[in-house]
C-alpha atoms as a PDB file:
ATOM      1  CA  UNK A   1      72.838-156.523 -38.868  1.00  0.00           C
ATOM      2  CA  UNK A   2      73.907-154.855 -35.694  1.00  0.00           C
ATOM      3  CA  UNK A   3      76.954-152.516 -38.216  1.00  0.00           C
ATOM      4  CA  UNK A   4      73.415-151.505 -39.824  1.00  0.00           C
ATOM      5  CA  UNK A   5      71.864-150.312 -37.147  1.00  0.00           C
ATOM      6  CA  UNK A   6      74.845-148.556 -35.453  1.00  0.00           C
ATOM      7  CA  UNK A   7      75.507-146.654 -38.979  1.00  0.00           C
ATOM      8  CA  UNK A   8      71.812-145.729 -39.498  1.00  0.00           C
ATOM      9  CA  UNK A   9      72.012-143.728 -35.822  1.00  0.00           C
ATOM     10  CA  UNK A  10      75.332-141.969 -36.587  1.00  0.00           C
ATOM     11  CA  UNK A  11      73.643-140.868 -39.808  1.00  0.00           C
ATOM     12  CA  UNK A  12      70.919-139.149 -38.008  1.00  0.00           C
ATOM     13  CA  UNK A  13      72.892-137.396 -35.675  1.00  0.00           C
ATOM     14  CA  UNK A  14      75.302-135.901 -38.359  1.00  0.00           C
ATOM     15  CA  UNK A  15      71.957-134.620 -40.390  1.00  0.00           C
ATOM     16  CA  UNK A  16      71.651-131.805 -38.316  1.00  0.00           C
ATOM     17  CA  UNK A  17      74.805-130.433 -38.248  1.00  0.00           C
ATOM     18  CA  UNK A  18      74.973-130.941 -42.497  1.00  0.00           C
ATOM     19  CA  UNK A  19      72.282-127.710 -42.598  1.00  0.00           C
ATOM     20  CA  UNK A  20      73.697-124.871 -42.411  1.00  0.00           C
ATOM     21  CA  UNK A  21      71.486-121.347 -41.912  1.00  0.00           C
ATOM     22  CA  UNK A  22      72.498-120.350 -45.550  1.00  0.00           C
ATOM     23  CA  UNK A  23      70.373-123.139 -45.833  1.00  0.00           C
ATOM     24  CA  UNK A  24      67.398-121.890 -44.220  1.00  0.00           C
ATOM     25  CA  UNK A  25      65.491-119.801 -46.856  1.00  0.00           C
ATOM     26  CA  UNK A  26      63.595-116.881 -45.040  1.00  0.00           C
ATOM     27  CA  UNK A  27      61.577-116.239 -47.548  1.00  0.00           C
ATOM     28  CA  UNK A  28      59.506-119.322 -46.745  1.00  0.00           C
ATOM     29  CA  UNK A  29      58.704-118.220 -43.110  1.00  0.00           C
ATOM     30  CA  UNK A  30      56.352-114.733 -42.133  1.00  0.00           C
ATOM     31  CA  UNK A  31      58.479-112.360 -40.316  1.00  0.00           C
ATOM     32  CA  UNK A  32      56.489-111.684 -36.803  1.00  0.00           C
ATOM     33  CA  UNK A  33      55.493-108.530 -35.668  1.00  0.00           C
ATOM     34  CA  UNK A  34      59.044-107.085 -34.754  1.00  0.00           C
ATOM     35  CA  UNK A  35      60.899-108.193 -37.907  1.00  0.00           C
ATOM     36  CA  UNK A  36      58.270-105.877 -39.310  1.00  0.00           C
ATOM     37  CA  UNK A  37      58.354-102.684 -37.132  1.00  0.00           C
ATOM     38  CA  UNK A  38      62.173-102.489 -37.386  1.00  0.00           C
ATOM     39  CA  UNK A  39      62.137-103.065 -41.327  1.00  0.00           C
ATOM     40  CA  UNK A  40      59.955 -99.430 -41.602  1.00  0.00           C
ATOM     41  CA  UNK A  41      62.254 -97.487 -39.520  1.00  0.00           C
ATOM     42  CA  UNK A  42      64.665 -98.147 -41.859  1.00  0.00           C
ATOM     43  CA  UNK A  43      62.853 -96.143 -44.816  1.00  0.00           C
ATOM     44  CA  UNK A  44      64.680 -93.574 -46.650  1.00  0.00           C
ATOM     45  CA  UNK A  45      63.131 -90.479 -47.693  1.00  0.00           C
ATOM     46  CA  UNK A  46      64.432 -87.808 -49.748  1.00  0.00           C
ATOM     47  CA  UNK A  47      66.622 -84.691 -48.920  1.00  0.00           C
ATOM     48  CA  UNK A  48      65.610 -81.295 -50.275  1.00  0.00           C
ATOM     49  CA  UNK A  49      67.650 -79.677 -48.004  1.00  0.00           C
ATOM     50  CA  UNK A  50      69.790 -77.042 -50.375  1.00  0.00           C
ATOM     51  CA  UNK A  51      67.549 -78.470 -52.571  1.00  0.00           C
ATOM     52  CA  UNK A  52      63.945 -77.086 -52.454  1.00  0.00           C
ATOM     53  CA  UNK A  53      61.483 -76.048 -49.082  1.00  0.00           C
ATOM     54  CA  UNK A  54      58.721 -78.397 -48.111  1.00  0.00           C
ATOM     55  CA  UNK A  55      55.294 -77.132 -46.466  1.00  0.00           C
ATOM     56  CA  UNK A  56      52.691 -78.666 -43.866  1.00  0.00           C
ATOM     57  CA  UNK A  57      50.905 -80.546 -46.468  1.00  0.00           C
ATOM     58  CA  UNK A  58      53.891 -82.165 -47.887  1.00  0.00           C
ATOM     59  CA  UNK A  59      54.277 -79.914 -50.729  1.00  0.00           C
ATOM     60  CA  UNK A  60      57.628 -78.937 -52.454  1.00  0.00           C
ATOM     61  CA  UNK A  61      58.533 -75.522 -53.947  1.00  0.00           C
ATOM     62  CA  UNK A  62      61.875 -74.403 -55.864  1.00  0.00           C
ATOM     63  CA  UNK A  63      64.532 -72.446 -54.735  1.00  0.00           C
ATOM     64  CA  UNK A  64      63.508 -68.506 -55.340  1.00  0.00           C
ATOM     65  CA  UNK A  65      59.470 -69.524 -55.023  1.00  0.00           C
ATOM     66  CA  UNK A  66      57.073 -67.795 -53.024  1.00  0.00           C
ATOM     67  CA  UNK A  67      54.795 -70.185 -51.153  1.00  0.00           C
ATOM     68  CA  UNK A  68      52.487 -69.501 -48.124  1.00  0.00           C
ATOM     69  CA  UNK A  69      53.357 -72.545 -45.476  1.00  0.00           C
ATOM     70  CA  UNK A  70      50.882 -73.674 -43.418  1.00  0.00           C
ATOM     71  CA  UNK A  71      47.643 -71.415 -42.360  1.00  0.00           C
ATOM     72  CA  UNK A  72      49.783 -68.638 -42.816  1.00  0.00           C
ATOM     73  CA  UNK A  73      48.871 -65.184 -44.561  1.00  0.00           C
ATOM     74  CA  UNK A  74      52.369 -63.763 -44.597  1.00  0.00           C
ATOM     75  CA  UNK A  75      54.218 -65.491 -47.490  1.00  0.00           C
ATOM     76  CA  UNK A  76      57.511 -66.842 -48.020  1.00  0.00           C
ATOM     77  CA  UNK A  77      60.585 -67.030 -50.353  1.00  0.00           C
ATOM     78  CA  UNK A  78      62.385 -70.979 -50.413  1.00  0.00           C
ATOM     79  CA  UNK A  79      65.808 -70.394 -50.400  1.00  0.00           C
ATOM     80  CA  UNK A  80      69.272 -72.398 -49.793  1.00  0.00           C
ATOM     81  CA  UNK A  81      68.927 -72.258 -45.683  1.00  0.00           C
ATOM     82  CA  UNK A  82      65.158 -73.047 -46.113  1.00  0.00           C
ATOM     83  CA  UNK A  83      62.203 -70.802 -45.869  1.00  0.00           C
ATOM     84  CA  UNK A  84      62.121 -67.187 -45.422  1.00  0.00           C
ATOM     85  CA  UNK A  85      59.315 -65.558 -44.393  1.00  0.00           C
ATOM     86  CA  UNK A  86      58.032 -62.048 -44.312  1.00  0.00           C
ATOM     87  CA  UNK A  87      57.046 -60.599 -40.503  1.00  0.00           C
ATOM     88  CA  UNK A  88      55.826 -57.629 -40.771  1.00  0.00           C
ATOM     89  CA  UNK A  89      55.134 -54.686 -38.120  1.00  0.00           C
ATOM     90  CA  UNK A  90      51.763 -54.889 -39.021  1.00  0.00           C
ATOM     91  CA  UNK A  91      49.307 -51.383 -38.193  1.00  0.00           C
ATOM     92  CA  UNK A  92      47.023 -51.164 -35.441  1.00  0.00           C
ATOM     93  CA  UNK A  93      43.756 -52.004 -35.600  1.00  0.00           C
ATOM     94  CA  UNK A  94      40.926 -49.304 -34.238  1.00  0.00           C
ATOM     95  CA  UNK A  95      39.610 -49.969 -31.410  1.00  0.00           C
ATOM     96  CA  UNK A  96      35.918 -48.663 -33.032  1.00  0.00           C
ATOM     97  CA  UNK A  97      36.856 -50.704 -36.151  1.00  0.00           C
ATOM     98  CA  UNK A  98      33.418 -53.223 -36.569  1.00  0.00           C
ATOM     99  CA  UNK A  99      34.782 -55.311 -39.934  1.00  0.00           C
ATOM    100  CA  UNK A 100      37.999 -56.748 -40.112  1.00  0.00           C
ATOM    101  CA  UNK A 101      39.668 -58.758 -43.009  1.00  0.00           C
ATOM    102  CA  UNK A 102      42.269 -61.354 -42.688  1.00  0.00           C
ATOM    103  CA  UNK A 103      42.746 -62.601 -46.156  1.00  0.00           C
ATOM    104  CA  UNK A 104      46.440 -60.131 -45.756  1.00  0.00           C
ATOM    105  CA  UNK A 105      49.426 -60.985 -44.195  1.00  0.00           C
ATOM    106  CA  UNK A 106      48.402 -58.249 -41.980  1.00  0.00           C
ATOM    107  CA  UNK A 107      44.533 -57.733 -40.311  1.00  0.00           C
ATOM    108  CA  UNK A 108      42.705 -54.709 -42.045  1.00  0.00           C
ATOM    109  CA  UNK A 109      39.942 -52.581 -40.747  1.00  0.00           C
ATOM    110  CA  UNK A 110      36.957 -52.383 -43.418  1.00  0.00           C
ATOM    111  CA  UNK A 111      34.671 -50.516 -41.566  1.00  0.00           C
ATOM    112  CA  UNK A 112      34.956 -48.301 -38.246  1.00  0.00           C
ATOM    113  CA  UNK A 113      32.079 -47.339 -35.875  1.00  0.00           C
ATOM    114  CA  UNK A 114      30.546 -43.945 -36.943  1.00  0.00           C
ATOM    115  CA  UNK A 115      27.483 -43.448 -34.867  1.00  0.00           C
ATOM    116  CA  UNK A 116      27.128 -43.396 -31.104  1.00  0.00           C
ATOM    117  CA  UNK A 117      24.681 -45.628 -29.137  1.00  0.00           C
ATOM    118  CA  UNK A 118      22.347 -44.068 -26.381  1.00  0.00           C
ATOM    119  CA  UNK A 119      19.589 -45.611 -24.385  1.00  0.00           C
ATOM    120  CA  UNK A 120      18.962 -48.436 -27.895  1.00  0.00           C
ATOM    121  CA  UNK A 121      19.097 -46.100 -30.157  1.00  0.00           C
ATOM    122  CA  UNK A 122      21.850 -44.985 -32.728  1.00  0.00           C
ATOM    123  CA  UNK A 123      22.748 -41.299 -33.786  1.00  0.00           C
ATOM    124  CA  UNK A 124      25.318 -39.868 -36.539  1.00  0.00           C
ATOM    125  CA  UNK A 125      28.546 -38.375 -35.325  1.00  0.00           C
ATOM    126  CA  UNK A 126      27.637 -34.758 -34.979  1.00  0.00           C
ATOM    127  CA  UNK A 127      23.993 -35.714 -34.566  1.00  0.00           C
ATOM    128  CA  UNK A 128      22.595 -33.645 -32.023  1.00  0.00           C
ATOM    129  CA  UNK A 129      19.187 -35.013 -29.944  1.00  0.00           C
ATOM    130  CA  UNK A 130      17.168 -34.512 -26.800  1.00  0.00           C
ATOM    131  CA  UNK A 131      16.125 -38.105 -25.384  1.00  0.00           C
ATOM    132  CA  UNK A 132      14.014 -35.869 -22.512  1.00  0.00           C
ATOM    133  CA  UNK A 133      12.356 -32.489 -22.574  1.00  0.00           C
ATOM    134  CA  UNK A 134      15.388 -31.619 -20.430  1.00  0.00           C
ATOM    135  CA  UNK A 135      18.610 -33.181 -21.947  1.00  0.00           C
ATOM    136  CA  UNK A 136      20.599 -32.129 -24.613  1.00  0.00           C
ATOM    137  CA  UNK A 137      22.951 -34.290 -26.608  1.00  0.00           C
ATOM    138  CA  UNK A 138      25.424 -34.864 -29.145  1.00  0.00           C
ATOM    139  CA  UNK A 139      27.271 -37.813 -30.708  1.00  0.00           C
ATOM    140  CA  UNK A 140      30.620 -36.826 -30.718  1.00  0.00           C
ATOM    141  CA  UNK A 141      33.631 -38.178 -33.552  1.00  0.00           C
ATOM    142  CA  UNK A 142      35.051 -40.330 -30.297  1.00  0.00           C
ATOM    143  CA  UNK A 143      31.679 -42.109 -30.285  1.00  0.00           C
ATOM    144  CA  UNK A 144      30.596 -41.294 -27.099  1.00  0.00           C
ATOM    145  CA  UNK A 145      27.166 -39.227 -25.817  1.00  0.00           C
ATOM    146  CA  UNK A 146      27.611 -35.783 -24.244  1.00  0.00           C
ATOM    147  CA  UNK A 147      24.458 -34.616 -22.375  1.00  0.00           C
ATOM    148  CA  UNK A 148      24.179 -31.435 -20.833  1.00  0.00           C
ATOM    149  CA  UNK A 149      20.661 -30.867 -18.419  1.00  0.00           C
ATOM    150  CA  UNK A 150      18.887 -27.775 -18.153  1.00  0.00           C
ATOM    151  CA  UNK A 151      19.045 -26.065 -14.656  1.00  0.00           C
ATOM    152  CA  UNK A 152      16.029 -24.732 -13.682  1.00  0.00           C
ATOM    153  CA  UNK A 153      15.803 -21.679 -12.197  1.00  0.00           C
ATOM    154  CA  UNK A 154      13.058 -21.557  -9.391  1.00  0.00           C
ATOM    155  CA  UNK A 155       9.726 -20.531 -10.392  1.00  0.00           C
ATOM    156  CA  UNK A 156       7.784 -17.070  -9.349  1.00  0.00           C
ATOM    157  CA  UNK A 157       4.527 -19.290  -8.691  1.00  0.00           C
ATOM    158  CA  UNK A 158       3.431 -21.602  -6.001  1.00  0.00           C
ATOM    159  CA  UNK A 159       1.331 -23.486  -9.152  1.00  0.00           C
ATOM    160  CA  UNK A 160       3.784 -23.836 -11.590  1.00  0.00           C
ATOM    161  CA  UNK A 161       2.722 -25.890 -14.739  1.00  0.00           C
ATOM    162  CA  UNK A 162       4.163 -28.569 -16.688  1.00  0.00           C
ATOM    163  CA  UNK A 163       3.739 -28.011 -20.532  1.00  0.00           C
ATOM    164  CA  UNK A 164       4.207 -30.830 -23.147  1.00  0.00           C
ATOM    165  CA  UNK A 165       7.833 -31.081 -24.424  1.00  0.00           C
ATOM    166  CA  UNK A 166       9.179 -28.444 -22.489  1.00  0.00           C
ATOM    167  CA  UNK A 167      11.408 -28.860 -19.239  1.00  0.00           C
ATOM    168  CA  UNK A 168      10.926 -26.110 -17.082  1.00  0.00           C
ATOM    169  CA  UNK A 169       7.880 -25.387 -15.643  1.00  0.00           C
ATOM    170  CA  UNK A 170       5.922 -21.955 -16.329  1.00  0.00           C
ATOM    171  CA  UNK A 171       3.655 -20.007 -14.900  1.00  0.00           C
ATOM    172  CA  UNK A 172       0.873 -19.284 -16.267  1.00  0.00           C
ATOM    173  CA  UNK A 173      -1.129 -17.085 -14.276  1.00  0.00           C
ATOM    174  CA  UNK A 174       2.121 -14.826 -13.349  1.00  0.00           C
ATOM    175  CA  UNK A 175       4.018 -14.338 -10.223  1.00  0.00           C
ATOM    176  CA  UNK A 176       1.889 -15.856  -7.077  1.00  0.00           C
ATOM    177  CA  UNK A 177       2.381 -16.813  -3.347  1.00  0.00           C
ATOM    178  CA  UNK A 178       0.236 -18.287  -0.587  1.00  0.00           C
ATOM    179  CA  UNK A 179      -1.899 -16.521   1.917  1.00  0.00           C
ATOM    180  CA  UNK A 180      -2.594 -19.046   4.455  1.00  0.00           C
ATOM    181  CA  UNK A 181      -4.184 -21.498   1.625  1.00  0.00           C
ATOM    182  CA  UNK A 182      -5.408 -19.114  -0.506  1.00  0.00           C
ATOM    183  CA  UNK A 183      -3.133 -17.982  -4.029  1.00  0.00           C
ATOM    184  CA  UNK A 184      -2.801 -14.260  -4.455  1.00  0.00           C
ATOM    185  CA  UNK A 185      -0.774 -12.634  -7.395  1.00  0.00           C
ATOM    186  CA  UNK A 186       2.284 -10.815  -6.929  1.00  0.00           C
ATOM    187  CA  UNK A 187       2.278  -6.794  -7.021  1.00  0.00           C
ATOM    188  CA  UNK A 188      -1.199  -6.051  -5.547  1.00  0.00           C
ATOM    189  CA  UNK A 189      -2.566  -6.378  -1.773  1.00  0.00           C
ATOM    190  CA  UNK A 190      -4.995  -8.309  -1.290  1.00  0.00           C
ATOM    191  CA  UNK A 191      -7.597  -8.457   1.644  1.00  0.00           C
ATOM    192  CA  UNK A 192      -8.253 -11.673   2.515  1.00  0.00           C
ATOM    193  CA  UNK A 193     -10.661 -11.308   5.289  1.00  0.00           C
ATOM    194  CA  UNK A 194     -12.405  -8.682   7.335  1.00  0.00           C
ATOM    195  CA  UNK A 195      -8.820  -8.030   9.035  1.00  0.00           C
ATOM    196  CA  UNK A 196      -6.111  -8.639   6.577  1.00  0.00           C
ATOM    197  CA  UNK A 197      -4.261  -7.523   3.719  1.00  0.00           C
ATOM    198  CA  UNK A 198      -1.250  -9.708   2.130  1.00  0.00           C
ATOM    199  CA  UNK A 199       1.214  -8.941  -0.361  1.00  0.00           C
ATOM    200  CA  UNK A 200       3.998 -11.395  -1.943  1.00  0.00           C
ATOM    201  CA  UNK A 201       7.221 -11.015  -1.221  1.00  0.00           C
ATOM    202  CA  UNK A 202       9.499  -9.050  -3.600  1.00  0.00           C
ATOM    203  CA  UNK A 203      11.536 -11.893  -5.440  1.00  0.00           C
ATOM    204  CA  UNK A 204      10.922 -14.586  -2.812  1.00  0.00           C
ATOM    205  CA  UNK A 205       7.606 -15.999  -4.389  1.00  0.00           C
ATOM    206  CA  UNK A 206       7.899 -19.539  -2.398  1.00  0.00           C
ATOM    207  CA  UNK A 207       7.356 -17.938   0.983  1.00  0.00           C
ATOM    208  CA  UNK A 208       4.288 -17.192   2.422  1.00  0.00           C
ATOM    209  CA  UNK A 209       2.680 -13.712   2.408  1.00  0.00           C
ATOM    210  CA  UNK A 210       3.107 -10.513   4.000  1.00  0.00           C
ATOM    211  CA  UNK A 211       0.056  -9.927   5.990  1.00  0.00           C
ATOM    212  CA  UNK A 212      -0.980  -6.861   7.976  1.00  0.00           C
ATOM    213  CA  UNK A 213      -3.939  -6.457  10.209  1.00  0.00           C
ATOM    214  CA  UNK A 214      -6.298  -3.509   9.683  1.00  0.00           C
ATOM    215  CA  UNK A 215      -9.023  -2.420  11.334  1.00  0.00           C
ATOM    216  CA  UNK A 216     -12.185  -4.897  10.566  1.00  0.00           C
ATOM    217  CA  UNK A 217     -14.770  -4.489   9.444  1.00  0.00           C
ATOM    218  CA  UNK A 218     -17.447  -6.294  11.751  1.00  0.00           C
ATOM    219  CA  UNK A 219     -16.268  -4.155  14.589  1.00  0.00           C
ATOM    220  CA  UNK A 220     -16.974  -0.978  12.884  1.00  0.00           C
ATOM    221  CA  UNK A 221     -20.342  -2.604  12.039  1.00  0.00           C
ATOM    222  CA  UNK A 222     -20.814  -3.154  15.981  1.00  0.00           C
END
């Protein structure tokens, strides 16, 4: 009974070392987490180098096709040493230009400004316009506003007047000056009391009036 026993434990410890780990199918057990991660770096995907050119979404052209990669405009030829593009020296946009396309592989100017902006309001190139009774403008081809304003020449009145639309004033009662407070045309003498006659100044209407005492009246009467 006691041979029994001792050959029953000898059995069990030589068990273990009968299974080998070609034994040990690993199909029965779930890889964990890193098994995984290293088996997908190991995925093979195919060459078209030489072959064929590949763009941004994963697409594949020929050799000798004409393909636009990415957001690109300008397009390109696939070829042995992969894609070659076009580059372009592309022209210069205008600075007035108001519309401009991209669907090239250059920009292009549809539409450039032709009209000039002035105080809100737009004119025609060439348009001439007075925005006040005393301006004169133009809209020139560069787009910009030349004014010129008028230069009044001083007026041969002491009351000049103002006249709708026009920018200079007038006189309307002729050449005048001041005698004292009183408004005497030019040319004539005028006696503005008993002992005084005035007369404007030749050419200098805005000064006051030549006056020269004579003998009055209310003495002779004494």
């Amino acid at each position: 009974m006691a041979l029994r026993i001792h050959e029953a434990w000898i059995l069990l410890f030589l068990i273990p070392g009968l299974v080998t780990p070609a034994a040990i199918n690993h199909e029965d057990y779930p890889a964990d987490e890193g098994d995984q991660t290293s088996s997908n770096d190991n995925l093979i995907f195919d060459d078209y180098r030489g072959k064929g050119c590949v763009d941004d979404s994963g697409f594949v052209y020929k050799l000798g096709e004409r393909f636009f990669p990415g957001h690109s405009n300008c397009p390109c030829v696939c070829t042995e040493d992969g894609p070659v593009c076009d580059q372009p020296e592309c022209p210069r946009i205008h600075p007035k230009c108001t519309k401009v396309e991209h669907n090239g592989c250059c920009p292009e100017c549809k539409e450039v400004k032709n009209f000039c902006e002035y105080h809100g309001k737009n004119y025609k190139i060439l348009e001439e316009f007075k925005p006040s009774p005393c301006e004169w403008c133009r809209c020139e081809p560069s787009n910009e506003v030349h004014c010129v304003v008028a230069d009044c020449a001083v007026p041969e009145c002491v009351n000049p007047v103002y006249e709708p639309e026009q920018c200079c004033p007038v006189c309307k009662n002729g050449p005048n000056c001041f005698a004292g407070t009183t408004i005497i045309p030019a040319g004539i003498e005028v006696k503005v009391d008993d002992c005084n006659i005035c007369h404007c100044h030749n050419g200098d209407w805005w000064k006051p009036a030549q006056c020269s005492k004579r003998e009055c009246q209310g003495k002779q009467a004494l």
